[in-house]
N, C-alpha and C. Protein backbone atom coordinates (compact mmCIF):
# COMPACT_ATOMS: atom_id res chain seq x y z
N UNK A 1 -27.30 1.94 6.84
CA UNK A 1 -26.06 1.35 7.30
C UNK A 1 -26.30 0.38 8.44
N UNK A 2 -27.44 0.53 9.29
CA UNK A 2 -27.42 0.04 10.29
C UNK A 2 -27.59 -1.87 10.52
N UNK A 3 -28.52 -1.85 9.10
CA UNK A 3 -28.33 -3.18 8.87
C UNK A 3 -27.64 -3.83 7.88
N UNK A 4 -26.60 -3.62 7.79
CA UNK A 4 -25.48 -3.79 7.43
C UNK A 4 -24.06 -4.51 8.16
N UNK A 5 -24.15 -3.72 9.23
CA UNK A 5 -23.36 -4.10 10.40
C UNK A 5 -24.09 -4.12 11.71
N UNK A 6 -24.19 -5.24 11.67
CA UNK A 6 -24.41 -5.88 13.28
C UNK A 6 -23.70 -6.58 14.00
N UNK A 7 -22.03 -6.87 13.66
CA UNK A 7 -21.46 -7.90 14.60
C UNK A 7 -21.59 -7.62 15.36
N UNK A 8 -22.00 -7.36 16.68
CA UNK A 8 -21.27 -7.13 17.87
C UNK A 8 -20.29 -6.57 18.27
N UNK A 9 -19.57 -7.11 18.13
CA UNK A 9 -18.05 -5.99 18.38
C UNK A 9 -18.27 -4.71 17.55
N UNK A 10 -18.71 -4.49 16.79
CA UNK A 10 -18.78 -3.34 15.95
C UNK A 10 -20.30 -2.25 16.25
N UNK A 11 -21.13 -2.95 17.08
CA UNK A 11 -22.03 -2.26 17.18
C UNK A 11 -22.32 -1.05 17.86
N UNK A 12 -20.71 -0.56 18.63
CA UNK A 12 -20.71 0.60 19.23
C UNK A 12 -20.13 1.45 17.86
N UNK A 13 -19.32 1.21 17.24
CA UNK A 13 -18.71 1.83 16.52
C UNK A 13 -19.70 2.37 15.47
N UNK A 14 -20.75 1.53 14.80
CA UNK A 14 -21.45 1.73 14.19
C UNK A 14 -22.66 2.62 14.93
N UNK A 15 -22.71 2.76 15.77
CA UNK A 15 -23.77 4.03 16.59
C UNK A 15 -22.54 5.19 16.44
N UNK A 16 -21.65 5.15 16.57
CA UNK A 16 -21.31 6.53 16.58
C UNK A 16 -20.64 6.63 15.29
N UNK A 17 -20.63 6.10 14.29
CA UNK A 17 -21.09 6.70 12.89
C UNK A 17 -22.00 7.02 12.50
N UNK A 18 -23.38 6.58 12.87
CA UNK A 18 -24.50 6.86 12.52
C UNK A 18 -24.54 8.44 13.45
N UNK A 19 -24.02 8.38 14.41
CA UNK A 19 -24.49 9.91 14.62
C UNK A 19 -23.40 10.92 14.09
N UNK A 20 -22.59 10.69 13.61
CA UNK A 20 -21.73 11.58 12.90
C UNK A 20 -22.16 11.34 11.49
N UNK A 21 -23.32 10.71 10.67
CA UNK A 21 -23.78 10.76 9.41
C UNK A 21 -24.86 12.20 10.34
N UNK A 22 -25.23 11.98 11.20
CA UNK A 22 -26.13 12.78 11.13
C UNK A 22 -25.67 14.60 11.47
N UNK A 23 -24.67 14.51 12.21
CA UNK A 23 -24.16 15.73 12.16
C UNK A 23 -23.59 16.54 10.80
N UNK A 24 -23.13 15.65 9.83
CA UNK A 24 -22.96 15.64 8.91
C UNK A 24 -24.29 16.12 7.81
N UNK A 25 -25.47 15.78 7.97
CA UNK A 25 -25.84 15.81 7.32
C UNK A 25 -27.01 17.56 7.89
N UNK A 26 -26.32 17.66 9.39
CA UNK A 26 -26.91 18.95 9.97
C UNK A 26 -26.09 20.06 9.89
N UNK A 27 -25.01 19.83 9.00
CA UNK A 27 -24.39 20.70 9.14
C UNK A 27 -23.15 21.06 9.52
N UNK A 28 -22.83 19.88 10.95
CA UNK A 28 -21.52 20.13 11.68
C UNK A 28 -20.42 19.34 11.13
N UNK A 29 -20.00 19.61 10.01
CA UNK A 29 -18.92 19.02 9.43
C UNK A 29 -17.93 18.20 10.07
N UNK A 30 -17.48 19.13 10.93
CA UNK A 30 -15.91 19.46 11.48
C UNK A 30 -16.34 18.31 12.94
N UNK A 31 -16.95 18.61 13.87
CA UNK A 31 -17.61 17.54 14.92
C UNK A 31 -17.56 15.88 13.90
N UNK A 32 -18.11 15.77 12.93
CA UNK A 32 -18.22 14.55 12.38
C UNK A 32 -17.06 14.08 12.36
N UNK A 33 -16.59 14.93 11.55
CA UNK A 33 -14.76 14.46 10.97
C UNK A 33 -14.10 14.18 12.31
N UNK A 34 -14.03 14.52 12.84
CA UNK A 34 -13.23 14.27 14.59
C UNK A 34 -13.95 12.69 14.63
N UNK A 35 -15.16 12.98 14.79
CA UNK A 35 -15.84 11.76 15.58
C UNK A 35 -15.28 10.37 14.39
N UNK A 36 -15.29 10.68 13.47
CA UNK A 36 -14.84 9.33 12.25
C UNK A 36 -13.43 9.20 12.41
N UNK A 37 -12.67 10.06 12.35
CA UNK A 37 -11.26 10.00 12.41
C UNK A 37 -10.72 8.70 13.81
N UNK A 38 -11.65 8.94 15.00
CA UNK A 38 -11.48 8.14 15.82
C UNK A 38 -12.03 6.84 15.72
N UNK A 39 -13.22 6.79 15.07
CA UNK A 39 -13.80 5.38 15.00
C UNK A 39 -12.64 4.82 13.80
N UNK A 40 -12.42 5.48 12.98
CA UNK A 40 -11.60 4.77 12.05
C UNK A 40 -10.60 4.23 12.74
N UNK A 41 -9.76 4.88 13.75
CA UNK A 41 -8.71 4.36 14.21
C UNK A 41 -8.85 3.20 15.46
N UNK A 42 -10.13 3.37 16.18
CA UNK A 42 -10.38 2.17 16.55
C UNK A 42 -10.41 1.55 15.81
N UNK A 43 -11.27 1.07 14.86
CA UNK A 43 -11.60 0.00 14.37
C UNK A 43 -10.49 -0.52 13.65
N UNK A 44 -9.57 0.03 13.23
CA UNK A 44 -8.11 -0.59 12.79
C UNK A 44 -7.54 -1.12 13.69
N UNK A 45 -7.59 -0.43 14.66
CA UNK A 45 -6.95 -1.10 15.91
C UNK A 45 -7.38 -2.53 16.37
N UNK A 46 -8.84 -2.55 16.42
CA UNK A 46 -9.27 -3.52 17.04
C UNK A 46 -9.51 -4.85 16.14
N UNK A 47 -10.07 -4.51 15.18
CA UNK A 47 -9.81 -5.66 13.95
C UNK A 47 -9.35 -5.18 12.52
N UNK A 48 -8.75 -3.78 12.29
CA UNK A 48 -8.41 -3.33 11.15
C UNK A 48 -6.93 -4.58 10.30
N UNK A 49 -6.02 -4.19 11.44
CA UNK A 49 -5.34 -5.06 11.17
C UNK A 49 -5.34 -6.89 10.79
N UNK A 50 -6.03 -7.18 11.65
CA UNK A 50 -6.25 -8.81 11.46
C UNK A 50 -7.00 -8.82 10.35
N UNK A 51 -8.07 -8.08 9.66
CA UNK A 51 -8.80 -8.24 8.86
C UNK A 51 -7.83 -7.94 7.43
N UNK A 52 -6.94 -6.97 6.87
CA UNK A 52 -5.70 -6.71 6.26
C UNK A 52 -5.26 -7.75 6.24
N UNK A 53 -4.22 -8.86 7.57
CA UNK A 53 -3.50 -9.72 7.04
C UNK A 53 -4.12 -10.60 6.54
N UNK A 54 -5.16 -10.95 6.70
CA UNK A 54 -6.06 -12.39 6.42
C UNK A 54 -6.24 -12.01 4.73
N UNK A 55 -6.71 -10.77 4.05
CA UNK A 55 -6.37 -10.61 2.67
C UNK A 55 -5.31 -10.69 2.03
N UNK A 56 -4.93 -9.86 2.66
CA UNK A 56 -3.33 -9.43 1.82
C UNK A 56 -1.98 -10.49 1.91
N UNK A 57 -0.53 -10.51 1.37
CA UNK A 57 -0.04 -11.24 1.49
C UNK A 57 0.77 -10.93 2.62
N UNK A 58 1.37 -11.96 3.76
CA UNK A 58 1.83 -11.54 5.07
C UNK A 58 3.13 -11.07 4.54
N UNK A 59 3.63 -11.11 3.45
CA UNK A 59 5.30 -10.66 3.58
C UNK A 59 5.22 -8.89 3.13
N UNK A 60 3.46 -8.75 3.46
CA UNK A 60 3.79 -6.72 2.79
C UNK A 60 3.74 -6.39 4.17
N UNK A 61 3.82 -6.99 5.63
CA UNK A 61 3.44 -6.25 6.19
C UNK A 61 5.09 -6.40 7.60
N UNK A 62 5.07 -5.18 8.08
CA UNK A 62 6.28 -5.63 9.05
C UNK A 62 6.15 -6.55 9.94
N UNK A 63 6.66 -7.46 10.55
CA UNK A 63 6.02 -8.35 11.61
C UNK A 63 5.91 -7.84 12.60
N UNK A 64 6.49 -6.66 13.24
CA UNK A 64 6.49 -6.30 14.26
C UNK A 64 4.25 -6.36 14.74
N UNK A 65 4.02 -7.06 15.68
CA UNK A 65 2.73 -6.91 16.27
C UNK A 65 1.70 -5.55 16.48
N UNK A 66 2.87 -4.73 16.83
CA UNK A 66 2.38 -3.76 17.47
C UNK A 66 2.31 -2.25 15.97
N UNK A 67 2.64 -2.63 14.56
CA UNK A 67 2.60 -2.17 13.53
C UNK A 67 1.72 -1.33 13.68
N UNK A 68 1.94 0.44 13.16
CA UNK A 68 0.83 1.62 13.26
C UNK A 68 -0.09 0.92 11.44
N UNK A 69 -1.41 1.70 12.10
CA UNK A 69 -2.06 1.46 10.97
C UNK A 69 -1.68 2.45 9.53
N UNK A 70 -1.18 3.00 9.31
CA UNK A 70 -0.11 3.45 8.52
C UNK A 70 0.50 3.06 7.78
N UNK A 71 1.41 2.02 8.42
CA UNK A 71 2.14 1.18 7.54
C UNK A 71 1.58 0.01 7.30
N UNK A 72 0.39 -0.79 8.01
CA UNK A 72 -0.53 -1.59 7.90
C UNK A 72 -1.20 -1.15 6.13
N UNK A 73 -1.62 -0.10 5.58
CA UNK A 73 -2.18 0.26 4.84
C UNK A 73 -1.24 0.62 3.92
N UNK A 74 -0.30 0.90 4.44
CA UNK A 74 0.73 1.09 2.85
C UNK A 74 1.30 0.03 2.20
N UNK A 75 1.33 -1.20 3.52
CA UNK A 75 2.10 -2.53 2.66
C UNK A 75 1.04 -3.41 2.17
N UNK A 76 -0.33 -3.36 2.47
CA UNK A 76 -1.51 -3.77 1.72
C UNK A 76 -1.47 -2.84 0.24
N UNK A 77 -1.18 -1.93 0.07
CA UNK A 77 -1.47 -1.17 -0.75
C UNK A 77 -0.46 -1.08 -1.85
N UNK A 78 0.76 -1.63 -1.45
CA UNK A 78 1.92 -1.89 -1.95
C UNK A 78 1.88 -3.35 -2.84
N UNK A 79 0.73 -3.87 -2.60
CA UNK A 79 0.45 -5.13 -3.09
C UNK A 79 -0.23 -5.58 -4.72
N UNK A 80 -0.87 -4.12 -4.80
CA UNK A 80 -1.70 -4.63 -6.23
C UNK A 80 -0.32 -5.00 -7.05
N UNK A 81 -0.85 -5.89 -7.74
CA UNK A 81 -0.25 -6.12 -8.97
C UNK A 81 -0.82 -5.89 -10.44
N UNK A 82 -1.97 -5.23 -10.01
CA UNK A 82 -2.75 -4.69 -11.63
C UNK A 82 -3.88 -5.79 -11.84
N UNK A 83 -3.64 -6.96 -11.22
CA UNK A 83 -4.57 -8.15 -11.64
C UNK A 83 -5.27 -8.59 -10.58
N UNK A 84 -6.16 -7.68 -9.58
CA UNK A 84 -6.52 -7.84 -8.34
C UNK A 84 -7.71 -9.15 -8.79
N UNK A 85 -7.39 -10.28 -8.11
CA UNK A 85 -8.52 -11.00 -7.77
C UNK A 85 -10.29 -10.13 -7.55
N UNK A 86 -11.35 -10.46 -7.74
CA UNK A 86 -12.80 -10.67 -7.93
C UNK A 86 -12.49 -9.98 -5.89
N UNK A 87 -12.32 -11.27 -5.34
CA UNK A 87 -12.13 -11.10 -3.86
C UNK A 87 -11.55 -10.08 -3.39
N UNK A 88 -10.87 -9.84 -3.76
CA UNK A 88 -9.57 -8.42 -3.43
C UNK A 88 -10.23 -6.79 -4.09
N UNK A 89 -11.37 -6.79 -4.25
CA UNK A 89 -11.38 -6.06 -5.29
C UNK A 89 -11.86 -4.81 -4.02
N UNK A 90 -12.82 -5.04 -3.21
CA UNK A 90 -13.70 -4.41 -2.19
C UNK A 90 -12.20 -4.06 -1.47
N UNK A 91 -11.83 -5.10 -0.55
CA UNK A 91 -10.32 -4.52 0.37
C UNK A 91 -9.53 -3.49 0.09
N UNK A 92 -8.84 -3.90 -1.11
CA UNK A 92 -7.95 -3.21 -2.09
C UNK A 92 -8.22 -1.43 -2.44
N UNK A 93 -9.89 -1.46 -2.93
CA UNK A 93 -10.39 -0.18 -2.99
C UNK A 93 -10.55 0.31 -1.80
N UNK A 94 -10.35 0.16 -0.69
CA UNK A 94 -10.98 0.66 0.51
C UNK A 94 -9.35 0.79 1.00
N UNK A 95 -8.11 0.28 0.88
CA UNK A 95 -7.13 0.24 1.02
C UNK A 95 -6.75 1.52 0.49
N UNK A 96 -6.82 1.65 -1.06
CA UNK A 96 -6.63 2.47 -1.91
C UNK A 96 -7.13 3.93 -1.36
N UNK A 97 -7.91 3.90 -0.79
CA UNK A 97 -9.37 4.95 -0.35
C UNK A 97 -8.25 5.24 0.85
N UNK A 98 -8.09 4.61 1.89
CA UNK A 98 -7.63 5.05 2.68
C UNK A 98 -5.90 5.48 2.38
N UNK A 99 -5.14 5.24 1.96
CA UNK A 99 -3.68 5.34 1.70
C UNK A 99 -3.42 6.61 2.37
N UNK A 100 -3.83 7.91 2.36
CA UNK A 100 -3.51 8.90 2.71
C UNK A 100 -4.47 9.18 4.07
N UNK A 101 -5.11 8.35 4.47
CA UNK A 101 -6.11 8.87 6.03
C UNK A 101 -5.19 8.41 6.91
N UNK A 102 -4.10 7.75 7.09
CA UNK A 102 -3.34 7.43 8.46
C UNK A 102 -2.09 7.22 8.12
N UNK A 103 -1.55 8.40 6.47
CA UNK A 103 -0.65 8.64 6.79
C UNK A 103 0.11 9.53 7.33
N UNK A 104 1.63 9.90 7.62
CA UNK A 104 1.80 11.51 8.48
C UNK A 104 2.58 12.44 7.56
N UNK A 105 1.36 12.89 6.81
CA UNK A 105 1.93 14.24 6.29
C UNK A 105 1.48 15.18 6.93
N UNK A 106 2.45 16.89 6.57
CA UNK A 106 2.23 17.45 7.26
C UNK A 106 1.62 18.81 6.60
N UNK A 107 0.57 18.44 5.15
CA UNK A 107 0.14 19.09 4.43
C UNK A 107 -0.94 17.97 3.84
N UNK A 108 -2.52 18.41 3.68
CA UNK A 108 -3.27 18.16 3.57
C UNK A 108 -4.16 17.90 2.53
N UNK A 109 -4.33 17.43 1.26
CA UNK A 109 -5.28 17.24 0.22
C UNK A 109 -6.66 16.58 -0.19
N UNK A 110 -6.68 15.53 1.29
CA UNK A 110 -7.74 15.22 1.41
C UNK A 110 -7.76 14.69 3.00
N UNK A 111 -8.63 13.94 3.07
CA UNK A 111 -9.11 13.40 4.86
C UNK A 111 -8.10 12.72 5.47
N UNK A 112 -7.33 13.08 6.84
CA UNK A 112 -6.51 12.71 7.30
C UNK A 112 -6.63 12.68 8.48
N UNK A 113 -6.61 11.37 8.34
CA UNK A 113 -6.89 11.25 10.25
C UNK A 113 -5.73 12.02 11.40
N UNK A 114 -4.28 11.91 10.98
CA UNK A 114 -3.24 11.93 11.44
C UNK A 114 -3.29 13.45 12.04
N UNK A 115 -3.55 14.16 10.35
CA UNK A 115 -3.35 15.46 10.68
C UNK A 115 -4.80 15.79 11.74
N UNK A 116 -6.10 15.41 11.14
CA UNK A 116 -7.27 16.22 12.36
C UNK A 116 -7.04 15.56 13.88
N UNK A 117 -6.10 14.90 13.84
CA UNK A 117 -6.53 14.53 15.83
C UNK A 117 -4.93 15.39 15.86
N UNK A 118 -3.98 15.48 15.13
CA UNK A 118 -2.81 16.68 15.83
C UNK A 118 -2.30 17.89 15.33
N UNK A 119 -3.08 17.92 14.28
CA UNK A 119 -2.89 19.80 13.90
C UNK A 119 -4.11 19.89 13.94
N UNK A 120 -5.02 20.77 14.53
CA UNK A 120 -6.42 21.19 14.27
C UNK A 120 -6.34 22.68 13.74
N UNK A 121 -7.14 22.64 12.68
CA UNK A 121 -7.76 23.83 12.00
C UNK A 121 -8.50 23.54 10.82
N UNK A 122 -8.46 24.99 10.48
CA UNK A 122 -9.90 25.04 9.63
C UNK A 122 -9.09 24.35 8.54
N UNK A 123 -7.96 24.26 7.79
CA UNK A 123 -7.31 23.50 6.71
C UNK A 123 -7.80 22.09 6.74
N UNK A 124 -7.85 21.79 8.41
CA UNK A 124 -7.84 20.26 8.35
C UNK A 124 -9.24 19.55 8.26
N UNK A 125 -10.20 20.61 8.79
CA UNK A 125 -11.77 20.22 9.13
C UNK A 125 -12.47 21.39 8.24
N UNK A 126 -12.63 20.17 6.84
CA UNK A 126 -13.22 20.83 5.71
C UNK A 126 -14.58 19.71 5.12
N UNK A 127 -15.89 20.12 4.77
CA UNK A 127 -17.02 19.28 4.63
C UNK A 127 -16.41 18.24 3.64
N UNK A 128 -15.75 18.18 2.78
CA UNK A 128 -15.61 17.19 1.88
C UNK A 128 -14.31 16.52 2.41
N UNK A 129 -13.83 17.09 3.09
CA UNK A 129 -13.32 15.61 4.58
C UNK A 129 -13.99 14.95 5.04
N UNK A 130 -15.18 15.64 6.05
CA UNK A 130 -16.06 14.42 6.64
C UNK A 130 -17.14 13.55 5.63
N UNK A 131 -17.47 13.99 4.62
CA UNK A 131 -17.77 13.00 3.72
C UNK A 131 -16.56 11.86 3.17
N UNK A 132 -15.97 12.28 3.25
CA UNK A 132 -14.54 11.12 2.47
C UNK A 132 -14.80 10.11 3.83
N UNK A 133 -14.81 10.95 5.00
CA UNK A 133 -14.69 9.73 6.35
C UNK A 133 -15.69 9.07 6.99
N UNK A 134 -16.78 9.34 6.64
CA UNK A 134 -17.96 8.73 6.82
C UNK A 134 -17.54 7.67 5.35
N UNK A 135 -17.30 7.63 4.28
CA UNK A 135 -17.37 6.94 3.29
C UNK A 135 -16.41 5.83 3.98
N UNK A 136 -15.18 6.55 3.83
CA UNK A 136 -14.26 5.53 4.55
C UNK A 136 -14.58 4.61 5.82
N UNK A 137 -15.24 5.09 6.70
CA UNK A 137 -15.52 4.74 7.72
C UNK A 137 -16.77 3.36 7.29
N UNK A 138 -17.96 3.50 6.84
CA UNK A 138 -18.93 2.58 6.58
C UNK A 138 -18.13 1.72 5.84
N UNK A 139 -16.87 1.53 5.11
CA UNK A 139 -16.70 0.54 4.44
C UNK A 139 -15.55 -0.16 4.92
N UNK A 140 -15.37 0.49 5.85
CA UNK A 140 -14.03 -0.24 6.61
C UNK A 140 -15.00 -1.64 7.50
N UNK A 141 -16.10 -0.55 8.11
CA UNK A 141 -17.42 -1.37 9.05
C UNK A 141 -17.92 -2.19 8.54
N UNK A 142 -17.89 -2.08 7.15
CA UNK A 142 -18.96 -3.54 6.34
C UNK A 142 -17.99 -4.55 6.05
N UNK A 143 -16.79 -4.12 5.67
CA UNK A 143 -15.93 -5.24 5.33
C UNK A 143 -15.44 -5.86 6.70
N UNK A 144 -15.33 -5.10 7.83
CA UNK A 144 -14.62 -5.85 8.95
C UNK A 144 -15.80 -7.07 9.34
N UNK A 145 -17.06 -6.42 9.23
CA UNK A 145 -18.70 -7.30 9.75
C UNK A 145 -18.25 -8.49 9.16
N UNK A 146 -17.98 -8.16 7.59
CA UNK A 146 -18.05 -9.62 6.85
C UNK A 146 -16.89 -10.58 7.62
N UNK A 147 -15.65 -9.69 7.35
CA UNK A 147 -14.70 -10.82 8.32
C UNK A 147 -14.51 -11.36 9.68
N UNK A 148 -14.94 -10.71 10.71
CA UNK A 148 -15.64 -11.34 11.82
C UNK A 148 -16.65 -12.65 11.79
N UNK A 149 -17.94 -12.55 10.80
CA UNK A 149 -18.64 -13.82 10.70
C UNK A 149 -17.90 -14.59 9.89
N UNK A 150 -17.06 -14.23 8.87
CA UNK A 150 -16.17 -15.76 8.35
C UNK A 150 -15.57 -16.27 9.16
């Protein structure tokens, strides 16, 4: 992963995925999943969004500036039309991938950021969570890399 993403701006984020691949891969599930849940939400924060509108079309998204990444991801996601462009194809799936990580339910089926940073338990911090968020997480990081150097 590491050479993969090197912008700069991303190169903290990408150290502390790499050490939550590795907790992950020692064992500590539940530590990982915390630690991704947050990089994910930085990195939306910090260029998740700008990188979204620049794909997607600006009328899926609310104008309000200050938009949770939530609804950032549902009105991208609200967008396929079945005939996704070649270009759209990487975003879209990673869109798709995420739909349920930052939304607020209050029952759990797969990796949720929402629920592990404000209900904690063993329901919420399960190993095939922190794999979904390490997944999620490296591809949020490779696609943001690419849109930073464009």
């Amino acid at each position: 992963m590491s050479g993969h993403i090197d912008h700069p701006d991303l190169l903290d984020l990408r150290e502390l995925t790499l050490q939550a691949a590795v907790c992950i891969r020692d064992g500590h599930d539940a530590p990982a999943q915390a630690l991704l849940a947050n990089v994910l939400d930085t990195a939306m924060r910090a260029h998740g969004h700008t990188w979204l509108r620049s794909y997607f079309p600006q009328g899926a998204f609310p104008p309000h500036p200050n938009t949770g990444s939530h609804k950032m991801i549902a009105g991208a996601h609200g967008t396929h039309s079945g005939s996704a462009q070649l270009r759209m194809l990487g975003p879209y799936l990673l869109v798709n991938a995420m739909k349920n990580v930052f939304s607020g339910f209050d029952r759990q089926h797969t990796f949720n950021r929402h629920l592990g940073a404000h209900k904690a338990s063993s329901d919420s911090y399960r190993s095939e969570f922190a794999v979904a968020a390490l997944l999620n997480t490296q591809a949020l990081l490779r696609l943001v890399d690419r849109y930073l150097y464009a």
